[in-house]
Structures are given as C-alpha cells and as structure tokens.
C-alpha atoms as a PDB file:
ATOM      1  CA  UNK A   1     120.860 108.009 125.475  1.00  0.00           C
ATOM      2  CA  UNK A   2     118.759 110.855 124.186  1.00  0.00           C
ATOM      3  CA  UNK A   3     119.105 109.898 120.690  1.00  0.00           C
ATOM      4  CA  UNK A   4     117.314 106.121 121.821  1.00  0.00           C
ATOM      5  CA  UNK A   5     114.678 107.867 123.293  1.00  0.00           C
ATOM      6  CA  UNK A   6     113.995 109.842 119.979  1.00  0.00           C
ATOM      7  CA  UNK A   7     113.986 106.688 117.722  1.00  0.00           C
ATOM      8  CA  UNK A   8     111.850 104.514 120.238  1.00  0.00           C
ATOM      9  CA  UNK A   9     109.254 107.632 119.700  1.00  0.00           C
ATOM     10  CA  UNK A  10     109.763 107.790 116.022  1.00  0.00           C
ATOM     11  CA  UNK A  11     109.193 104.129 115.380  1.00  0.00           C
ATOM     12  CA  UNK A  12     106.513 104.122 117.491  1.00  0.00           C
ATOM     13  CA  UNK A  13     104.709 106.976 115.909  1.00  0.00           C
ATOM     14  CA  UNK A  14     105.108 105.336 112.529  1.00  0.00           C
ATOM     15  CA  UNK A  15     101.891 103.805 111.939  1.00  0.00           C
ATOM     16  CA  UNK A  16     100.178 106.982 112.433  1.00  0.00           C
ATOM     17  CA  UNK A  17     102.386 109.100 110.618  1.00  0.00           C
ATOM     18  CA  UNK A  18     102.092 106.592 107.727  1.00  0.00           C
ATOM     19  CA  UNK A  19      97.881 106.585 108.017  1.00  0.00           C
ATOM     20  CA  UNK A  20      98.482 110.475 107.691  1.00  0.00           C
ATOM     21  CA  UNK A  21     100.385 110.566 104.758  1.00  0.00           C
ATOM     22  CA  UNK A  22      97.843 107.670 103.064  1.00  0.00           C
ATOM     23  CA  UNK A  23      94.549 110.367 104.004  1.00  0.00           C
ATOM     24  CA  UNK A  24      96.990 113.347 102.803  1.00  0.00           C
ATOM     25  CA  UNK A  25      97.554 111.846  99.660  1.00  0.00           C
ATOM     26  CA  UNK A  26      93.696 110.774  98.732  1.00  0.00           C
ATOM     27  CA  UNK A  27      92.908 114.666  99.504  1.00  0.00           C
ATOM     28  CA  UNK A  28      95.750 115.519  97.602  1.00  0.00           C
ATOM     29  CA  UNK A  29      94.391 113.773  94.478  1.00  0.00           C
ATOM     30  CA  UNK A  30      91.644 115.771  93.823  1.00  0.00           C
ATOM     31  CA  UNK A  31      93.088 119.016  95.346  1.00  0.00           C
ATOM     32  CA  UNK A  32      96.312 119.139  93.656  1.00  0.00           C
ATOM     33  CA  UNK A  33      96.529 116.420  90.918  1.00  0.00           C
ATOM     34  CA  UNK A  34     100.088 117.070  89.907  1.00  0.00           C
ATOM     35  CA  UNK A  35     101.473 117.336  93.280  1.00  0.00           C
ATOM     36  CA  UNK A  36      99.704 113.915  94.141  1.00  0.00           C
ATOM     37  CA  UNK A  37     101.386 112.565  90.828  1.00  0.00           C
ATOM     38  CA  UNK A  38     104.508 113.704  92.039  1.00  0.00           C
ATOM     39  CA  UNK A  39     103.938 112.421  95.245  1.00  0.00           C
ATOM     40  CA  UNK A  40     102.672 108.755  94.067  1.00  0.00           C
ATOM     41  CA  UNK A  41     105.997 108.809  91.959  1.00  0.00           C
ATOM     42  CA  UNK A  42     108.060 109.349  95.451  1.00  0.00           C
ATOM     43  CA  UNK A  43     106.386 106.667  97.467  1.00  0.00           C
ATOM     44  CA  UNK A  44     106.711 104.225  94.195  1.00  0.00           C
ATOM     45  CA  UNK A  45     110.243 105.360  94.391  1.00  0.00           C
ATOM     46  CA  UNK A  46     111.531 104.948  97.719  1.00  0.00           C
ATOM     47  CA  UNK A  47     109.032 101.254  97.776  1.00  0.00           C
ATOM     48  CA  UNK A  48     106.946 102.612 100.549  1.00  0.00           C
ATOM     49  CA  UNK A  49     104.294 100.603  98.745  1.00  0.00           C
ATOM     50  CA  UNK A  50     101.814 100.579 102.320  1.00  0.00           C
ATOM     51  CA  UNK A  51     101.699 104.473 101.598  1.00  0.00           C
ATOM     52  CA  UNK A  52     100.060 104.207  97.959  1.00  0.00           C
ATOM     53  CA  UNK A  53      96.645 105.637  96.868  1.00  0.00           C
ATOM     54  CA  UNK A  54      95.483 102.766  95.892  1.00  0.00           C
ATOM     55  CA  UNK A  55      91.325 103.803  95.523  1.00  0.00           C
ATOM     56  CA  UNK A  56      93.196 106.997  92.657  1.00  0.00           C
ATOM     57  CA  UNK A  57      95.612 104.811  90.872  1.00  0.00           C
ATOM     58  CA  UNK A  58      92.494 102.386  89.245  1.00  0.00           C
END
C-alpha cells in the first residue's frame, strides 16, 4: 500500500518536476555549456522531448 501512495505522489508531482528541469536547463546553458550539451543529449536520448531547451538549440 505504501508503495501506491509514493507513485500517486510521484506522478502527480511530475509536471512540476518536469517545468524544473526545463528552467534548470535554460540556466544551465549559459552557466555550464558543456554540462547543458550533455544534458540536451540525455533528454534527446531517453525521448523526453517536453524537457528540451528549445529557445538554446536555434
């Protein structure tokens, strides 16, 4: 029973964990440029296309 409860929070906490990662990774390009690369290259990866830096890839 415990382990529903954790997945009911996780997925509902997805849409803000995802809008965290999307600002972390538009900081990220102009703080760290090679760890954003890497980064972009993860989310391209595992097709978590909603979690791309869009405004830095053009």
């Amino acid at each position: 029973m415990e382990e529903n409860k954790v997945d009911v929070f996780a997925n509902s906490c997805q849409p803000f964990l995802d809008m965290t990662t999307q600002i972390n990774t538009k900081i990220l390009y102009n703080a760290d440029f090679l760890l954003w690369l890497e980064t972009t290259a993860n989310v391209l990866k595992t097709r978590q296309l909603e979690q791309l830096d869009y405004d830095n890839l053009q």
